[in-house]
N, C-alpha and C. Protein backbone atom coordinates (compact mmCIF):
# COMPACT_ATOMS: atom_id res chain seq x y z
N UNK A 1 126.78 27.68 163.35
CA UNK A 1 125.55 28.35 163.78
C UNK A 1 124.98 27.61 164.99
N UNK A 2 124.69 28.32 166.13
CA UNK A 2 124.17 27.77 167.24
C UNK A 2 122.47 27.50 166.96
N UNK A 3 122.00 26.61 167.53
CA UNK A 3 120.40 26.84 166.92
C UNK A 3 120.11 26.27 168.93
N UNK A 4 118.65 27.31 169.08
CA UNK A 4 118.49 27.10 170.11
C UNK A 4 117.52 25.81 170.22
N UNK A 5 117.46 24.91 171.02
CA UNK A 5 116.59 23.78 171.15
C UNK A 5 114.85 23.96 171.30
N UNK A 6 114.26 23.38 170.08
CA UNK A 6 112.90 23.50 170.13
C UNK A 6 112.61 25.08 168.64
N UNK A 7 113.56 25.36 168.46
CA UNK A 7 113.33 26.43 167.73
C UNK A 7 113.58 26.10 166.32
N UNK A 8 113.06 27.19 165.60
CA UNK A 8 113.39 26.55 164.22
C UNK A 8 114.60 27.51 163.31
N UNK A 9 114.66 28.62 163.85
CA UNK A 9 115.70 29.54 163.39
C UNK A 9 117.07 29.68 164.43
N UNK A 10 118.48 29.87 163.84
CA UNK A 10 119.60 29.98 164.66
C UNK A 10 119.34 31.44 165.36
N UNK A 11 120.00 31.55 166.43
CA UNK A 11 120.59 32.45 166.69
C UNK A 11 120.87 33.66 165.87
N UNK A 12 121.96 32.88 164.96
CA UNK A 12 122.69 34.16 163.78
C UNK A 12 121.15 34.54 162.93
N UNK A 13 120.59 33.77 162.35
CA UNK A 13 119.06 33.80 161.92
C UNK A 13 118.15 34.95 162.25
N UNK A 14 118.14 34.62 163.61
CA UNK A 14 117.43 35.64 164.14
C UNK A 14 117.66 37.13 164.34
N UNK A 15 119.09 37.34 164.38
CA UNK A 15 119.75 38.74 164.13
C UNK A 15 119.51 39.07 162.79
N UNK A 16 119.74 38.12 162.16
CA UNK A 16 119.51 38.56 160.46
C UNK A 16 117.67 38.81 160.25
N UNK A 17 117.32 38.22 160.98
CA UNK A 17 115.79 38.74 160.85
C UNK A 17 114.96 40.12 161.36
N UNK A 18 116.16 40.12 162.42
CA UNK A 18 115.92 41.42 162.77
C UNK A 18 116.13 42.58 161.80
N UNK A 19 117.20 42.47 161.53
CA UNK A 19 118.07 43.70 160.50
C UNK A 19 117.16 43.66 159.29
N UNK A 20 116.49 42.63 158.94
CA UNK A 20 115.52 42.85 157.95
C UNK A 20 114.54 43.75 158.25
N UNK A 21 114.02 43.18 159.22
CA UNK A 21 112.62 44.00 159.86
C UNK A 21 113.04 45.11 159.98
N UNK A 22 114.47 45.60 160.48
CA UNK A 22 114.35 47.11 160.90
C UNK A 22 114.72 47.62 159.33
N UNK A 23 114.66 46.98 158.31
CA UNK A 23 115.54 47.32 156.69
C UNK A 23 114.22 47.87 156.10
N UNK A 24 113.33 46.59 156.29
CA UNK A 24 111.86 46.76 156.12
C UNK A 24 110.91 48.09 156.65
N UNK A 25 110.97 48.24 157.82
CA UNK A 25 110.45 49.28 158.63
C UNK A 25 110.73 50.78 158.38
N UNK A 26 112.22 50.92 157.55
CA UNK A 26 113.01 52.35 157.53
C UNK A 26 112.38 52.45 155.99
N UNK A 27 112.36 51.83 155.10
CA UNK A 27 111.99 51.58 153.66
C UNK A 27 110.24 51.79 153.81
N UNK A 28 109.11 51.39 154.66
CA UNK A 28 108.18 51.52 155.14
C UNK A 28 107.96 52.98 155.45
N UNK A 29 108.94 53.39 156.17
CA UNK A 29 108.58 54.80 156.83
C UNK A 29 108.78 56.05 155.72
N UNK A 30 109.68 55.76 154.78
CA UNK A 30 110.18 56.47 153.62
C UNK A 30 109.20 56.56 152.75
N UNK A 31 108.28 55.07 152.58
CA UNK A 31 107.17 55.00 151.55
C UNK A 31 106.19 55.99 152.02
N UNK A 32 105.60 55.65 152.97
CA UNK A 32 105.12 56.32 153.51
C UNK A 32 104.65 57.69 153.83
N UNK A 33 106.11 58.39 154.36
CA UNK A 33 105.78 59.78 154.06
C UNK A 33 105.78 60.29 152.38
N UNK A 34 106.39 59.67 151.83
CA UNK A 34 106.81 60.28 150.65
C UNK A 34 105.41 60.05 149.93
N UNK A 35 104.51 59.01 150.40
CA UNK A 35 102.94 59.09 149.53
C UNK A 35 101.90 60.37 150.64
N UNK A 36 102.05 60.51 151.93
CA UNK A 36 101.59 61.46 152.46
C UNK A 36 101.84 62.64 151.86
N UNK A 37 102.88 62.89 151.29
CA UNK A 37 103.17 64.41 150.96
C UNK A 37 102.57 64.63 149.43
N UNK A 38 102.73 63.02 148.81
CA UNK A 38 102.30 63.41 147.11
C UNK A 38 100.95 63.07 147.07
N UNK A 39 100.40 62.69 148.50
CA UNK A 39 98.61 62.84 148.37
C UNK A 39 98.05 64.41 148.52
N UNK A 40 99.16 64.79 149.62
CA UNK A 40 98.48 66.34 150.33
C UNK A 40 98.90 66.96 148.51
N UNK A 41 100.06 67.20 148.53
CA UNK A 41 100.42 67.76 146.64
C UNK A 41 98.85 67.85 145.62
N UNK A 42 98.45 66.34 145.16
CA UNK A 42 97.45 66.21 144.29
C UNK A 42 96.45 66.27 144.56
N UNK A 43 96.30 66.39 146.35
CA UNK A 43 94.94 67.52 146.55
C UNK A 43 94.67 68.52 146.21
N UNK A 44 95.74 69.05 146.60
CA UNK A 44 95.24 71.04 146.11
C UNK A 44 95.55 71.23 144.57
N UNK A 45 95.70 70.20 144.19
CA UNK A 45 95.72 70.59 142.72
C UNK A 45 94.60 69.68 142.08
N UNK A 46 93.92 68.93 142.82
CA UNK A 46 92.56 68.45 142.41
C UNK A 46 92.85 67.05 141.22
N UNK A 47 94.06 66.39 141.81
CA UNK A 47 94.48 65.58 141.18
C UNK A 47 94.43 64.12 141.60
N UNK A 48 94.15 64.19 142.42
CA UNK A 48 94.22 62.88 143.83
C UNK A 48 93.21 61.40 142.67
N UNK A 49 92.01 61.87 142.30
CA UNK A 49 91.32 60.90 141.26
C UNK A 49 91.96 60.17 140.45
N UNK A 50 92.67 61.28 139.71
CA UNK A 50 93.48 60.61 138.49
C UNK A 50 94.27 59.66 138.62
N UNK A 51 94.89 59.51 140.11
CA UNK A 51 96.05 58.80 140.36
C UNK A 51 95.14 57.09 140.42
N UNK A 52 94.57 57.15 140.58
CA UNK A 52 93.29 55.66 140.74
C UNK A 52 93.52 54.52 139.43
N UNK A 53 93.58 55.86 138.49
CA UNK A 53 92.83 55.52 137.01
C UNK A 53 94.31 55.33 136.42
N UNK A 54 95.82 55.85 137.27
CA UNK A 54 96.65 56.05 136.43
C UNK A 54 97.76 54.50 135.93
N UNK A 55 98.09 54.06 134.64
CA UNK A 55 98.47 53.03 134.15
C UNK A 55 100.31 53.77 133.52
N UNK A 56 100.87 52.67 134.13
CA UNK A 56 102.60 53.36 134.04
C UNK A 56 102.93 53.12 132.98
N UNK A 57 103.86 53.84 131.93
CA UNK A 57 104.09 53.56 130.68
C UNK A 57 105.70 53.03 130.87
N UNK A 58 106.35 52.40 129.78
CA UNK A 58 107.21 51.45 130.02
C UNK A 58 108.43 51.49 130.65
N UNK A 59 108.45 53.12 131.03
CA UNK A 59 110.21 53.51 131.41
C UNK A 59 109.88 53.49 133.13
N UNK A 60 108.57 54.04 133.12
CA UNK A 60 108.59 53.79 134.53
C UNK A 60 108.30 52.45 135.13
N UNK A 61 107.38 51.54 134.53
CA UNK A 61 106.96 50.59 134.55
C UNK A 61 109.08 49.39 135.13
N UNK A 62 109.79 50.14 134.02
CA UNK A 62 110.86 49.38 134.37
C UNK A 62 111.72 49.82 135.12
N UNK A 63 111.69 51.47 135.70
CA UNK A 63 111.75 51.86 137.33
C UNK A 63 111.51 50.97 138.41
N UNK A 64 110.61 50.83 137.99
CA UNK A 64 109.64 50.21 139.48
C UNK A 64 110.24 49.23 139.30
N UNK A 65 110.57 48.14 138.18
CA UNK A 65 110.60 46.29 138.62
C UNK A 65 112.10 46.67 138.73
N UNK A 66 113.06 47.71 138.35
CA UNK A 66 114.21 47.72 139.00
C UNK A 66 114.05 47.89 141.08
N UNK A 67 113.55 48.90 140.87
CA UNK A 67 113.29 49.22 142.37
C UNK A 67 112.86 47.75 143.28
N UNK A 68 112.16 47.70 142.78
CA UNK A 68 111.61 46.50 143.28
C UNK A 68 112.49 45.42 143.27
N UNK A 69 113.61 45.04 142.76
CA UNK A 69 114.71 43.92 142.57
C UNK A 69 115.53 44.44 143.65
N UNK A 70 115.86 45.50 144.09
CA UNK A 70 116.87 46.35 144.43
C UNK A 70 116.29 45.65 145.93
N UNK A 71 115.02 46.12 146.45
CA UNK A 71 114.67 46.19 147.82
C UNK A 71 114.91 44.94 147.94
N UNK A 72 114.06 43.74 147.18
CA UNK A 72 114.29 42.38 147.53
C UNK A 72 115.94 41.83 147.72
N UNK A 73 116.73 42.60 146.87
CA UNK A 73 118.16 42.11 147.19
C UNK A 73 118.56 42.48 148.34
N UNK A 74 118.21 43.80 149.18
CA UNK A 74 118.87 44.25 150.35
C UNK A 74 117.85 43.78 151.48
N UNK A 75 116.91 42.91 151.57
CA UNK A 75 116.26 42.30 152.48
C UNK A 75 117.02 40.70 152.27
N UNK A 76 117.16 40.35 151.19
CA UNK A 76 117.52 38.48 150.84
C UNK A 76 118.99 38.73 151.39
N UNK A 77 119.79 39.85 151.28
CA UNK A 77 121.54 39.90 151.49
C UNK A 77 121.29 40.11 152.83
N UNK A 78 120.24 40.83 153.57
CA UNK A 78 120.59 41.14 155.04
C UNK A 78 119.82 39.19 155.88
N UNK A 79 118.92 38.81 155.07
CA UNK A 79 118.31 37.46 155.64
C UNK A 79 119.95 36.23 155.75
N UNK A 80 120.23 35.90 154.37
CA UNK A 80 121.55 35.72 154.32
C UNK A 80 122.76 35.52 155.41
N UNK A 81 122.79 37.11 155.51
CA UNK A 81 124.12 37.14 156.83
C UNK A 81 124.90 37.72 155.44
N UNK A 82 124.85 38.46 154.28
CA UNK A 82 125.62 38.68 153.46
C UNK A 82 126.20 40.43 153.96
N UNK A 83 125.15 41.02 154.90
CA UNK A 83 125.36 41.61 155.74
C UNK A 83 125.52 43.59 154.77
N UNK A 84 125.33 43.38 153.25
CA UNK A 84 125.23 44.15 152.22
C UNK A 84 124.10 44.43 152.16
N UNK A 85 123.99 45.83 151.58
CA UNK A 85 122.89 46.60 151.11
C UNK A 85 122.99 47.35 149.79
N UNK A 86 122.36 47.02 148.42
CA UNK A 86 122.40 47.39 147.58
C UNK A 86 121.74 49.19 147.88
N UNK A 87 122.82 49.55 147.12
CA UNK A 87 121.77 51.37 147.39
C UNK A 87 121.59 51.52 145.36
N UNK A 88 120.84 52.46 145.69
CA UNK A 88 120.10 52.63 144.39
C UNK A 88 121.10 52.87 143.07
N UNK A 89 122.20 53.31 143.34
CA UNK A 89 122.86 53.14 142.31
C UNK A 89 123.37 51.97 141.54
N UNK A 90 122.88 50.79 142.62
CA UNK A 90 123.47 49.65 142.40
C UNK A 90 124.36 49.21 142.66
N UNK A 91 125.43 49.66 143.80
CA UNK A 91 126.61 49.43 144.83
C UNK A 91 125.93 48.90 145.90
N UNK A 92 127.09 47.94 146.28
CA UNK A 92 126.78 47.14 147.74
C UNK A 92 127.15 48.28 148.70
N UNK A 93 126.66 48.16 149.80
CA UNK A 93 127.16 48.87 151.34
C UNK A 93 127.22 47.92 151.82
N UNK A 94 127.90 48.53 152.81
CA UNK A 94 128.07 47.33 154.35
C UNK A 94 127.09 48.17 155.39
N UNK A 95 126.30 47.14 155.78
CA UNK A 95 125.55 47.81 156.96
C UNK A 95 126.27 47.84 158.30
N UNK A 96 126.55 46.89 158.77
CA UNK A 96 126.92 46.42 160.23
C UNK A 96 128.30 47.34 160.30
């Protein structure tokens, strides 16, 4: 690994930081719309409140901390240089 002088991350580092950020940013943009559309949804159905008040029961509850393991693995494998992306089924991809 080349490391540039005065810096604290390599080279290779820094590509891998990138690919995060843009891993981060596409996963961002997905969240995103996908809560824009299920806000406009539980408007017109006068539901938008409930969602405030709402507490996840255990199947989803263990959705989410899967989901949530999943993203952190395909940000820690792309930081890495492992250069893999877990997809939701739980298979690696190759990004690059």
């Amino acid at each position: 690994m080349s490391r540039i002088p005065g810096n604290v991350l390599t080279v290779e580092q820094l590509d891998n930081l990138g690919l995060a950020l843009l891993e981060m940013a596409k996963e961002m943009w997905v969240m995103k719309d996908r809560q824009m559309v299920t806000e406009a949804l539980l408007q017109e159905k006068n539901l938008l409140l409930e969602l405030d008040s709402y507490q996840p029961g255990p199947e989803l509850s263990g959705r989410l901390a899967a989901e949530r393991d999943r993203f952190l693995a395909n940000l820690t494998s792309i930081l890495f240089d492992d250069a893999k992306t877990v997809n939701p089924n739980g298979r690696k991809e190759t990004l690059r």
